[in-house]
N, C-alpha and C. Protein backbone atom coordinates (compact mmCIF):
# COMPACT_ATOMS: atom_id res chain seq x y z
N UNK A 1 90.60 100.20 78.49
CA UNK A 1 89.63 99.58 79.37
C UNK A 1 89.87 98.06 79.45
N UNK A 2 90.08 97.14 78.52
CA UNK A 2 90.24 96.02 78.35
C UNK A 2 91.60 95.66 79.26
N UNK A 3 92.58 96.60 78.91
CA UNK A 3 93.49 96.32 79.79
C UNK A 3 93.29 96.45 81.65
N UNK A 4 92.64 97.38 81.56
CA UNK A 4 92.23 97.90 83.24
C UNK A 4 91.43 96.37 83.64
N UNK A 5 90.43 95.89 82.71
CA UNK A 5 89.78 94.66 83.75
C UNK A 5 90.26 93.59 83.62
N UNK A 6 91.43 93.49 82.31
CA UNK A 6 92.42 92.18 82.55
C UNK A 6 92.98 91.88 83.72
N UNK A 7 93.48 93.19 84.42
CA UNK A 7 94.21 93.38 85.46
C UNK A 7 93.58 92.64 86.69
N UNK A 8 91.97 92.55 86.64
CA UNK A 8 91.41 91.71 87.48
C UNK A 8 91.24 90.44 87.51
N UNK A 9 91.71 89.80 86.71
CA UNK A 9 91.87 88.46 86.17
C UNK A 9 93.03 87.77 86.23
N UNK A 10 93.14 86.63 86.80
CA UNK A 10 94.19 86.14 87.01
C UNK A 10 94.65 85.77 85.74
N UNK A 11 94.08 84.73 84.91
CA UNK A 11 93.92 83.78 83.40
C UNK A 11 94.21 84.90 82.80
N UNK A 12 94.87 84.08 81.36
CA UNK A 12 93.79 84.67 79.75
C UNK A 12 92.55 84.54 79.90
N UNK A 13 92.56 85.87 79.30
CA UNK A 13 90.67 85.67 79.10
C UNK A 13 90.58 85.90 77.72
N UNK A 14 89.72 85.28 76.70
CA UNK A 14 89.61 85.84 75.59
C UNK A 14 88.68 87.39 75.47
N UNK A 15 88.94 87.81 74.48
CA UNK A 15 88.34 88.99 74.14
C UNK A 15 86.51 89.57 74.57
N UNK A 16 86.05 88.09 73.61
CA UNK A 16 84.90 87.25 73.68
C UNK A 16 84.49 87.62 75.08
N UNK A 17 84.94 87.01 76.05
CA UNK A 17 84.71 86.35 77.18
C UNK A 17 84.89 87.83 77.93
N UNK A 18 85.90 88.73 77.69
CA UNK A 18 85.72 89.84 78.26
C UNK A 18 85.07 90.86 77.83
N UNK A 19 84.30 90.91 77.08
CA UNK A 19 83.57 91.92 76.51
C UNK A 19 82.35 92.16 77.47
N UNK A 20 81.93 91.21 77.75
CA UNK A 20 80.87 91.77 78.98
C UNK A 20 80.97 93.09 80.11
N UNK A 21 82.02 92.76 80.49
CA UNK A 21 82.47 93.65 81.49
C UNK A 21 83.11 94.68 81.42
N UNK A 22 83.65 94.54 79.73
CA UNK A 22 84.39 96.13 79.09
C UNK A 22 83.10 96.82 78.54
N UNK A 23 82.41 96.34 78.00
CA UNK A 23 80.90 96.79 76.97
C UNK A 23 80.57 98.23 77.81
N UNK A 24 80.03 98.04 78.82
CA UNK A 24 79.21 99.31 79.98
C UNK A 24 79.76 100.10 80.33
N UNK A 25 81.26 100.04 80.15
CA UNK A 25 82.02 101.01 80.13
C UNK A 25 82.74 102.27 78.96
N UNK A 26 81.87 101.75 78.27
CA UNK A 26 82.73 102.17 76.85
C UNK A 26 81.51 103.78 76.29
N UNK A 27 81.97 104.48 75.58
CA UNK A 27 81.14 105.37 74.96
C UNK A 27 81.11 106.97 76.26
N UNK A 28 80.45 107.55 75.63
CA UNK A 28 80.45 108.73 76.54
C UNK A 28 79.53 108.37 78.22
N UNK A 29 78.66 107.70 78.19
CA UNK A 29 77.67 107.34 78.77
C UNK A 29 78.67 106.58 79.80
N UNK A 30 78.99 105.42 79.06
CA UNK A 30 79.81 104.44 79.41
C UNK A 30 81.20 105.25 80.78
N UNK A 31 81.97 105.89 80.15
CA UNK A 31 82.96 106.60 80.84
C UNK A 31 82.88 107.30 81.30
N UNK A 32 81.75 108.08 81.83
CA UNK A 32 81.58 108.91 82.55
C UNK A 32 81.10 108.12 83.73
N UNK A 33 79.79 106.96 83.84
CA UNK A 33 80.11 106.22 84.71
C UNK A 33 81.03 105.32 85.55
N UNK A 34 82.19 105.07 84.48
CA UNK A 34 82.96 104.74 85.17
C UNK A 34 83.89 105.22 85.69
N UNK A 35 84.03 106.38 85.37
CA UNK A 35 84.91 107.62 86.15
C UNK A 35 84.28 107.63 87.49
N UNK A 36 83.22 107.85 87.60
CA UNK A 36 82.17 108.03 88.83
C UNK A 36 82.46 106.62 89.74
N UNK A 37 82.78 105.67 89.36
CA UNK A 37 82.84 104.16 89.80
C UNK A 37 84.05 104.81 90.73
N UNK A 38 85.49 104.93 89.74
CA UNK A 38 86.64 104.92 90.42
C UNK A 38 87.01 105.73 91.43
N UNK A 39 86.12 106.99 91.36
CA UNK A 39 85.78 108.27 92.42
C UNK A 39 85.35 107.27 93.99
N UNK A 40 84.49 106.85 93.31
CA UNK A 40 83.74 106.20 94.54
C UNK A 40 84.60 104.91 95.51
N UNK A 41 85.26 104.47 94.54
CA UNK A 41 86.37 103.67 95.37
C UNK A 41 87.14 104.55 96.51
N UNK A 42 86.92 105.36 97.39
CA UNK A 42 87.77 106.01 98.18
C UNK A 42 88.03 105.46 99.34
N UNK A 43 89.01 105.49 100.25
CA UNK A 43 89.45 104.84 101.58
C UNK A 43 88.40 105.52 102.30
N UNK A 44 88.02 106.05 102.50
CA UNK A 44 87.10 107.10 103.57
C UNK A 44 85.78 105.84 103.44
N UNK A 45 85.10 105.77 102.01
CA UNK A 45 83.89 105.22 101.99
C UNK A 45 84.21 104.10 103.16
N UNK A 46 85.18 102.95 103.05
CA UNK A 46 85.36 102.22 103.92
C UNK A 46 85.54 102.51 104.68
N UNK A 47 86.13 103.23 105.43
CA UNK A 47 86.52 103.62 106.54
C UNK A 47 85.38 104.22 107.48
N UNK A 48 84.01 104.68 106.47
CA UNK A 48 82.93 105.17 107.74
C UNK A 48 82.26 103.52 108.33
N UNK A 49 82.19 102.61 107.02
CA UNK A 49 81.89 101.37 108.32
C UNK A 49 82.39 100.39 108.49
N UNK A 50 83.76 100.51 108.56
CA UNK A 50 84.85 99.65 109.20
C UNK A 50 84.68 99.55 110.76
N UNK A 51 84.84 100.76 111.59
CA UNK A 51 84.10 100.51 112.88
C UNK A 51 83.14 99.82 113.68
N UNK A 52 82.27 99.80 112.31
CA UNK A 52 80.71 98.41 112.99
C UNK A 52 81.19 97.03 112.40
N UNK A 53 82.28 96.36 111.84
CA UNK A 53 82.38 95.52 111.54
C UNK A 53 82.19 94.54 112.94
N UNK A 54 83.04 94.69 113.46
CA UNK A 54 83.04 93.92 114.95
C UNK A 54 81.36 93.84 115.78
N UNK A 55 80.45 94.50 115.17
CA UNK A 55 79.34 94.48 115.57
C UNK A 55 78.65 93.37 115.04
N UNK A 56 78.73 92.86 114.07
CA UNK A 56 78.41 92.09 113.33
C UNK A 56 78.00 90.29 113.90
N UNK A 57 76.93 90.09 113.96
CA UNK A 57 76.55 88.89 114.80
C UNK A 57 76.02 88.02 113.83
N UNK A 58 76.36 87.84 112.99
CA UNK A 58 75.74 86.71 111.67
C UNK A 58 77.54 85.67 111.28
N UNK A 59 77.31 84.56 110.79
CA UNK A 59 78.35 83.81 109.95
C UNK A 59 78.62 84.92 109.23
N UNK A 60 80.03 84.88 108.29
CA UNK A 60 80.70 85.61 107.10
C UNK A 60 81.39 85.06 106.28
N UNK A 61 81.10 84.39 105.39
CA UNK A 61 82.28 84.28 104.38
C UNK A 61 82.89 85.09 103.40
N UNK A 62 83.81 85.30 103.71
CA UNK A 62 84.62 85.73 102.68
C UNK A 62 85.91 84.91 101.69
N UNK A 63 85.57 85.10 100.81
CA UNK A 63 86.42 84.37 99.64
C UNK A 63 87.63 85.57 99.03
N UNK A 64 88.68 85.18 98.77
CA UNK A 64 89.56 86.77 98.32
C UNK A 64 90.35 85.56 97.60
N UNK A 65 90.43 85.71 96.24
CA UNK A 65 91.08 86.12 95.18
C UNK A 65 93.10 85.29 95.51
N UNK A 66 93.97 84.75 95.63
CA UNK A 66 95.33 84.77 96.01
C UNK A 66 95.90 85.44 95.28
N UNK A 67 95.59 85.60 93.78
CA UNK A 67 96.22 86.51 93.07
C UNK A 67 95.35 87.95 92.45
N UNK A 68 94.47 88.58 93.61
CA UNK A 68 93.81 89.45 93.22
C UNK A 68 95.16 90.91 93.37
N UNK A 69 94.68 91.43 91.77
CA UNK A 69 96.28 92.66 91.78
C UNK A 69 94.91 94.28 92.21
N UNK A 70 94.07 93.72 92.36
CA UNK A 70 93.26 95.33 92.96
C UNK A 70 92.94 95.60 94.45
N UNK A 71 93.08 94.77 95.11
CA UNK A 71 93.13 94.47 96.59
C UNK A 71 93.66 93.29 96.99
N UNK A 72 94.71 93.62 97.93
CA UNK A 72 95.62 92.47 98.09
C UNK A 72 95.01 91.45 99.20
N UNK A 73 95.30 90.43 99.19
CA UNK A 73 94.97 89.55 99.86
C UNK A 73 94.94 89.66 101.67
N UNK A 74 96.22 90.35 101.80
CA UNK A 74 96.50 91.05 103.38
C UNK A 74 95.10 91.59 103.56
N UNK A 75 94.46 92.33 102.88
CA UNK A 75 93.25 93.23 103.23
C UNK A 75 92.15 92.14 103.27
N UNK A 76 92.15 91.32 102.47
CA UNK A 76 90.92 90.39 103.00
C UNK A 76 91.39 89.83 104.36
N UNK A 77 92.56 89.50 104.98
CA UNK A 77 92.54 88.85 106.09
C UNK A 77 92.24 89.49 107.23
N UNK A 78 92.55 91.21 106.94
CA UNK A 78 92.16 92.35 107.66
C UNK A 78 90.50 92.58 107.83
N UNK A 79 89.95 92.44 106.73
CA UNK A 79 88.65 92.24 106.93
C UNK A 79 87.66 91.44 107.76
N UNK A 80 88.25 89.83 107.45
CA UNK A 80 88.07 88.86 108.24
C UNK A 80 88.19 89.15 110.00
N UNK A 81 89.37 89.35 110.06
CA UNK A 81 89.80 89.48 111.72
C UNK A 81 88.82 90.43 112.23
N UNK A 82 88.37 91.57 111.62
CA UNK A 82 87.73 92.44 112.29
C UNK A 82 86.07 92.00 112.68
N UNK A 83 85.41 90.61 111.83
CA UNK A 83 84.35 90.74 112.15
C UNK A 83 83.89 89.08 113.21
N UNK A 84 83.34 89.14 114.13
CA UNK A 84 84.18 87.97 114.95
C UNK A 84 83.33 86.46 114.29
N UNK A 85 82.48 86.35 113.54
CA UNK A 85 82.22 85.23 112.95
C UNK A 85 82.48 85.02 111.53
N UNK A 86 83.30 85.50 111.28
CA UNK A 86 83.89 85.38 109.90
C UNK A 86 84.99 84.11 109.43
N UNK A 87 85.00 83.22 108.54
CA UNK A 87 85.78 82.82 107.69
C UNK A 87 86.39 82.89 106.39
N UNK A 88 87.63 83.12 106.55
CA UNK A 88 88.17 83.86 105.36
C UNK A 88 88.59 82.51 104.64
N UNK A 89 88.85 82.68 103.17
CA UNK A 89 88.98 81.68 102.03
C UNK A 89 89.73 82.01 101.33
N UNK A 90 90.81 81.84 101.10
CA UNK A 90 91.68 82.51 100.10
C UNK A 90 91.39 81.33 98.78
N UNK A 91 91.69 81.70 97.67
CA UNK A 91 90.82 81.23 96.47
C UNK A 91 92.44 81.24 95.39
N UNK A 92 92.59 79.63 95.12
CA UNK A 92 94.11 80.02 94.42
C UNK A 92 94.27 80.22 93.43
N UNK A 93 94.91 81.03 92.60
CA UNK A 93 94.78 80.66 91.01
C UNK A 93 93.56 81.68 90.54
N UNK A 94 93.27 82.85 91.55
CA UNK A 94 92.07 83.41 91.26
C UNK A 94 92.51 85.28 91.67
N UNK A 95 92.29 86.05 90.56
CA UNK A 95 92.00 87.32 90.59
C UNK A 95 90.73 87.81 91.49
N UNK A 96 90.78 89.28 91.07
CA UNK A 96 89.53 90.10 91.93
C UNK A 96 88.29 89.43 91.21
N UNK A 97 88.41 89.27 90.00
CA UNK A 97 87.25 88.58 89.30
C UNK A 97 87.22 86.90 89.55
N UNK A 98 86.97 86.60 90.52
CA UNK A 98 87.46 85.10 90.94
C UNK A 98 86.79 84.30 90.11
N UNK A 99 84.93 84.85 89.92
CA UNK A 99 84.09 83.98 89.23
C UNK A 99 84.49 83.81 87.23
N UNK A 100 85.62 84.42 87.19
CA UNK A 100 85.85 83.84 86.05
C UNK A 100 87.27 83.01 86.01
N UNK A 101 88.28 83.25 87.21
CA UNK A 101 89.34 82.59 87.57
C UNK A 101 89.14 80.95 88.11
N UNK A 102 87.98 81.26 89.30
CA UNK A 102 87.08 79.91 89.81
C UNK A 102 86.33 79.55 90.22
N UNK A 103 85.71 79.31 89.53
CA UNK A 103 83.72 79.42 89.92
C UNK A 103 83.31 78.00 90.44
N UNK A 104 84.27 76.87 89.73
CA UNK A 104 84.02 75.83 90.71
C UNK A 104 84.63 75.94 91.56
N UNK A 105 85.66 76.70 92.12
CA UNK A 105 85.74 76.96 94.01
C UNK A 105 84.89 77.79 94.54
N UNK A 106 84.32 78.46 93.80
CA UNK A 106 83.31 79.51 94.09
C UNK A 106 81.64 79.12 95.20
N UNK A 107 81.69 78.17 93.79
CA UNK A 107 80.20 77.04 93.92
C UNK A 107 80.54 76.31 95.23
N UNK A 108 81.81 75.36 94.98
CA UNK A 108 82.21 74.58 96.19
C UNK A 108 82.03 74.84 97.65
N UNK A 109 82.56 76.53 97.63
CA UNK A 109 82.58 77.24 98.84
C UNK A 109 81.08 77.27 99.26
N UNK A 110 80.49 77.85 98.67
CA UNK A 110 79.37 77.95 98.84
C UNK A 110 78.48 77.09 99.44
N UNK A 111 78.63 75.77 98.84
CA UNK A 111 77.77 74.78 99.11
C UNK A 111 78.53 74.02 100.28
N UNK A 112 79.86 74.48 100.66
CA UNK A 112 79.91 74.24 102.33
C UNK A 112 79.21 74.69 103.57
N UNK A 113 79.71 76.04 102.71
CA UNK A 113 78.97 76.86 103.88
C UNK A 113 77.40 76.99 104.26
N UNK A 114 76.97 76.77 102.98
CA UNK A 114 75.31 76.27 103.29
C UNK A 114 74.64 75.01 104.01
N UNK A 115 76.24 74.29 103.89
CA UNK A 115 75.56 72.36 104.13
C UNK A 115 75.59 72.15 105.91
């Protein structure tokens, strides 16, 4: 397990520091939910509302990860294009878990897009 959510992380992470996110997964309880997690990751789920993206009439930010290894970056730009007020952010130096890769680009972003 530890290894599976390293994989989302760009950095070292210490042990410490990753235990949060390995903890809920662990035990019978633990792994059976997360079996159920990885089930649920299926192309289909996306794929029923990928179609209404373009419907979409609000701002969007999206932030993606440059070195995210669980969804590649191509797919956030794919995302982006499809919804017509969207800005995409690519985030450097940052995994799928960005907020522990970069949370002060995280914050930063944020407080643009709000200002």
């Amino acid at each position: 397990m530890k290894a599976y959510v390293r994989g989302a992380i760009a950095r070292e992470i210490p042990d410490h520091e990753l235990a949060p996110y390995v903890t809920p997964w662990l035990g019978a309880t633990g792994q059976a939910a997360f079996y159920r997690h990885i089930a649920q990751m299926h192309q289909r789920y996306t794929d029923e509302v990928e179609a209404r993206y373009p419907q979409l009439r609000c701002p969007v930010q999206i932030l993606w990860g440059e070195e995210d290894q669980w969804i590649p970056l191509a797919r956030g730009r794919q995302l982006a294009a499809a919804m017509p007020e969207a800005r995409f952010q690519p985030v450097p130096k940052a995994g799928h878990l960005m907020q522990e890769d970069a949370p002060e680009a995280i914050v930063a972003a944020a407080l643009r897009w709000l200002d």
